[in-house]
Protein backbone atom coordinates (compact mmCIF):
# COMPACT_ATOMS: atom_id res chain seq x y z
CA UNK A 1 7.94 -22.38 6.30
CA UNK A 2 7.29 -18.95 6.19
CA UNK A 3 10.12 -16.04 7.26
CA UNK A 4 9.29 -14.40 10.98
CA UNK A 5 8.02 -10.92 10.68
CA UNK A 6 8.18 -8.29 13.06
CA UNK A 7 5.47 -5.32 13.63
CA UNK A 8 7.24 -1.83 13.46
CA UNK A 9 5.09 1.83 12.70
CA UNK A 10 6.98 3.90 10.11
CA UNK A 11 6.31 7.78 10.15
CA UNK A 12 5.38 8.63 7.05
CA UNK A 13 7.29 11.63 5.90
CA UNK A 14 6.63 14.12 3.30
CA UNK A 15 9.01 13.88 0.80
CA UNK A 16 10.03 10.72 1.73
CA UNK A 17 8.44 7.79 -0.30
CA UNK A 18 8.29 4.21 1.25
CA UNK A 19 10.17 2.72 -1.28
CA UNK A 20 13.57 5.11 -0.36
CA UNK A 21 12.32 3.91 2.99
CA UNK A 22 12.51 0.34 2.21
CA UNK A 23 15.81 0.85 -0.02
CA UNK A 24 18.03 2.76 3.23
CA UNK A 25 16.87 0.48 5.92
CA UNK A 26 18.26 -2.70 3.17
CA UNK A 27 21.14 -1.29 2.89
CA UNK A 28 21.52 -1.12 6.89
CA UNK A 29 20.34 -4.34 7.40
CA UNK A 30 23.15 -5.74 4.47
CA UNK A 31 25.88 -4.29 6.57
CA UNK A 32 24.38 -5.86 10.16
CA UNK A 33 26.01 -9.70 9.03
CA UNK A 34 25.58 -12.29 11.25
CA UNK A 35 26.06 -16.09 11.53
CA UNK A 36 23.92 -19.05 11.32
CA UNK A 37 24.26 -22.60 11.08
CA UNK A 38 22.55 -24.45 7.53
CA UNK A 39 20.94 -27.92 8.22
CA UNK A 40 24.09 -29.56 7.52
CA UNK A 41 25.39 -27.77 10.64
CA UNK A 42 27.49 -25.60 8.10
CA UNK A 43 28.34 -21.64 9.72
CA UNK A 44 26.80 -19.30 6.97
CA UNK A 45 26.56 -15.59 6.85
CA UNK A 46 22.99 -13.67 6.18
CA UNK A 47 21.68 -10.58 7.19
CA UNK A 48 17.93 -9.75 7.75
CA UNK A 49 15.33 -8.30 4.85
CA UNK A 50 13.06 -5.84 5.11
CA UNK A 51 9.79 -5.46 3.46
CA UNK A 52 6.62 -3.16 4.03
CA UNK A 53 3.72 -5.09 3.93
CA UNK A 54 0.94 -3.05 5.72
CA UNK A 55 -2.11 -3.67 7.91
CA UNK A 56 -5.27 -3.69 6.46
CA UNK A 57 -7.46 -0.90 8.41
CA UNK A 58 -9.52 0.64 5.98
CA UNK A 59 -12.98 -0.24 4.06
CA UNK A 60 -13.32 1.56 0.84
CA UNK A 61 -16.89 2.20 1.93
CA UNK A 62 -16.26 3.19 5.32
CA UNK A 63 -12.81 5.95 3.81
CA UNK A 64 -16.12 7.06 1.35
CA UNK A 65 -18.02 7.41 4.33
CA UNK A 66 -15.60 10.02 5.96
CA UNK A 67 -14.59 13.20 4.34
CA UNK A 68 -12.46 11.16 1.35
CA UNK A 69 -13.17 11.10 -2.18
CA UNK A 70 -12.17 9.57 -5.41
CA UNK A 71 -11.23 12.15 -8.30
CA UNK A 72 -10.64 9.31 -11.09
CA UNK A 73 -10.19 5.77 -11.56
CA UNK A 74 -7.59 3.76 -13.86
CA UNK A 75 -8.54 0.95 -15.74
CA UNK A 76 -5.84 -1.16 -16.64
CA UNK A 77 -5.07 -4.21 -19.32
CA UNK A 78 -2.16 -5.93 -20.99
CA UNK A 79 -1.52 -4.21 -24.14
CA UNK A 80 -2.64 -6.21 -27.77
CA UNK A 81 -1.07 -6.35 -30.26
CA UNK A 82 -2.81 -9.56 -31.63
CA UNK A 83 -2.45 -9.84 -35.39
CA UNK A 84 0.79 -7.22 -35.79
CA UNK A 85 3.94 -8.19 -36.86
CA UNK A 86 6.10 -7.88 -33.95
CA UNK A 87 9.85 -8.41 -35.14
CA UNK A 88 11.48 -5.55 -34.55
CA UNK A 89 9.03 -4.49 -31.72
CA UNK A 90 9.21 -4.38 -27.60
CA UNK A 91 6.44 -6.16 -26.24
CA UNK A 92 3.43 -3.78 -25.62
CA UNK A 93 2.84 -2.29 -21.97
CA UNK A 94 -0.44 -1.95 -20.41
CA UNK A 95 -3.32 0.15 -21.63
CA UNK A 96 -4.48 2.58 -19.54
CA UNK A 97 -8.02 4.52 -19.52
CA UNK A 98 -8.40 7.54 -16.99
CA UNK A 99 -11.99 7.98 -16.03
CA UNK A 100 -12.79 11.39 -13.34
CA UNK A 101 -15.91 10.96 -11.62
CA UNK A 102 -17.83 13.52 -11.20
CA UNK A 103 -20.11 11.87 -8.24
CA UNK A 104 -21.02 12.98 -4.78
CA UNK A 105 -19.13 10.91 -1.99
CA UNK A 106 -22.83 9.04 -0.94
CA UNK A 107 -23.19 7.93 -5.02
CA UNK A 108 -18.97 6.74 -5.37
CA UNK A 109 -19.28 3.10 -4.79
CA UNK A 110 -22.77 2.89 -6.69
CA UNK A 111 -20.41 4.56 -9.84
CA UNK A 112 -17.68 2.00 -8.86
CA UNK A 113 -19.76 -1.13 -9.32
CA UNK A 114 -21.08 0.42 -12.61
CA UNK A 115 -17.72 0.38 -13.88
CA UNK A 116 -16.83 -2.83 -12.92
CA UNK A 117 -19.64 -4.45 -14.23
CA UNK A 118 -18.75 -2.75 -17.49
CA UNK A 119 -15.37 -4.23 -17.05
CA UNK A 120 -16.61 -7.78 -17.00
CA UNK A 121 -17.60 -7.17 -20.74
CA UNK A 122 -14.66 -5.26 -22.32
CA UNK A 123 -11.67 -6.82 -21.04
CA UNK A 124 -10.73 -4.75 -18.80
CA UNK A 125 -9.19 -7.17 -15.52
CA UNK A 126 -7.89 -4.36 -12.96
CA UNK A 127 -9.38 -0.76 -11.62
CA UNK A 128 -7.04 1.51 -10.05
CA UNK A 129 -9.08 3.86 -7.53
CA UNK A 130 -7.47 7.28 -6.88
CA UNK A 131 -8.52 8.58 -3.10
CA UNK A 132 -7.79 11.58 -1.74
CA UNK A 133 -8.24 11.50 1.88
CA UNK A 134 -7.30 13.59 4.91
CA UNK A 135 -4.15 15.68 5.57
CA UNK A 136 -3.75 15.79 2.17
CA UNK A 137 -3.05 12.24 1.46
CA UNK A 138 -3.70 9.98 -1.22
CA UNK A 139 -4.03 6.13 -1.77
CA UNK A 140 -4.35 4.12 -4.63
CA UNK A 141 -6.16 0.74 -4.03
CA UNK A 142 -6.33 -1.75 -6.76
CA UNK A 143 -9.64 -3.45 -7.27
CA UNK A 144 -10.36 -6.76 -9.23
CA UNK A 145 -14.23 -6.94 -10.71
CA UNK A 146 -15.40 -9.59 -8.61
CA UNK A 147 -14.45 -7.48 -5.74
CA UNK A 148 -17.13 -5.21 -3.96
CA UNK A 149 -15.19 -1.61 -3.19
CA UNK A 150 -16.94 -1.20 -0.24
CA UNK A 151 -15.39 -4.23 1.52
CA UNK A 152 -12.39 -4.07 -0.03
CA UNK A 153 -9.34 -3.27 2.96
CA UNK A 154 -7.08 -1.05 2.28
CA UNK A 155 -3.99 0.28 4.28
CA UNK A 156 -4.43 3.77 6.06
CA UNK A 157 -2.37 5.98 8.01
CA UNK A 158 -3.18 6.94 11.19
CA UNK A 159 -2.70 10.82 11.73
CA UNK A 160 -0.32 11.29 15.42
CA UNK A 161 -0.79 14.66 17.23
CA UNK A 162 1.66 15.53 19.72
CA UNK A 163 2.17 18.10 22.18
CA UNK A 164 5.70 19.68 21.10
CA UNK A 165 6.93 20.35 17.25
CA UNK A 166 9.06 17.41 16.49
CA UNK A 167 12.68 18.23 15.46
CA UNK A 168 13.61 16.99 12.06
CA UNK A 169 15.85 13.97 11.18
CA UNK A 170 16.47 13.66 15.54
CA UNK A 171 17.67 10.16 16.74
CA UNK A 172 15.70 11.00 20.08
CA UNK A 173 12.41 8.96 20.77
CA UNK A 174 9.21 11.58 21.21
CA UNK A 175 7.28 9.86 24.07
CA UNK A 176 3.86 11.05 22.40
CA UNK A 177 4.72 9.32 19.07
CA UNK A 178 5.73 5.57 21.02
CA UNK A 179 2.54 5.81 23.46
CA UNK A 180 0.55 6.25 20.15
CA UNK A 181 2.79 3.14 18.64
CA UNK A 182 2.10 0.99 21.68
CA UNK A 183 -1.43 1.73 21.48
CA UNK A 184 -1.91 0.61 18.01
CA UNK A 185 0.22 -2.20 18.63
CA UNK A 186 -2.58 -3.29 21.30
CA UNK A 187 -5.19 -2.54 19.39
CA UNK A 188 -3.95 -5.21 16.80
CA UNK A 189 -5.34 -8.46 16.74
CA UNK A 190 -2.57 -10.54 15.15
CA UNK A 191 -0.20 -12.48 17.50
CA UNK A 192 3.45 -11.21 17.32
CA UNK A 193 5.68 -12.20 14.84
CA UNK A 194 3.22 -13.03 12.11
């Protein structure tokens, strides 16, 4: 059965990553205890997880068709080390090949399925693409080779204006920022809680 989930919007934050995110609302969350009963009727304690999964609201081709760009790409595979001795050694990490593109935004995905069809004949399983997007903000999305980049979703922010400058670290709700939230929240096809 799977855990309930619950839609929130996070405001992303420079200088704040979404991993200290994830890591201060856990620790919250561990101190909120409550009680349930286990399926032998037994009273247990728990506390609720949190985890940032994302929405989906991006094509690759569609970011590509907007002012965003891709600088490089990573290709990545499990290190070998086939043939060496390995007492004495720590298991190898991934190798890693950096390639900058040096294509116009209109030619990106035809240089993306080049290199994954190259891929497909030297071992190389996973391509990291770099893209720098609006408001100075990056994403890395992972693509397989079977995949085609320009359907492949990818999670983007959503850039808020509101009226007033926004006070930092304030425990007050800014009316602009939840009539944006509860317009996304409509826009989203998925029923609650999934």
């Amino acid at each position: 059965m799977p855990y309930p989930s619950y839609h929130a919007i996070l405001e992303e934050v420079p200088g704040l990553s979404r991993t200290y995110i994830q890591l201060l609302l856990k620790d919250i969350l561990k101190d909120a205890k409550y009680n349930y009963a286990d399926r032998r009727g037994e009273e247990k304690e728990t506390y609720a997880l949190v985890e940032f999964q994302g929405v989906p609201s991006e094509r690759v081709g569609g970011a590509l068709r907007g002012d965003s760009v891709v600088p490089f790409v990573t290709l990545v595979r499990p290190g070998d080390i086939h043939g060496l001795d390995t007492e004495g050694l720590v298991v190898a990490r991934d190798q890693r090949m950096k390639l900058v593109l040096r294509a116009r935004p209109d030619q990106t995905l035809r240089v993306l399925r080049n290199i994954q069809a190259w891929m497909e004949h030297h071992n190389w399983p996973k391509l990291l693409v770099e893209m720098d997007m609006p408001e100075n903000r990056t994403r890395r999305i992972e693509l397989t080779r079977q995949a085609d980049a320009a359907d492949v979703l990818f999670v983007r922010s959503v850039l808020v204006n509101v009226g007033n400058r926004l006070e930092a670290c304030t425990a007050e709700i800014n009316d602009d920022l939840a009539r944006a939230a509860r317009d996304l929240f409509a826009a989203d096809d998925r029923p609650p809680g999934e």
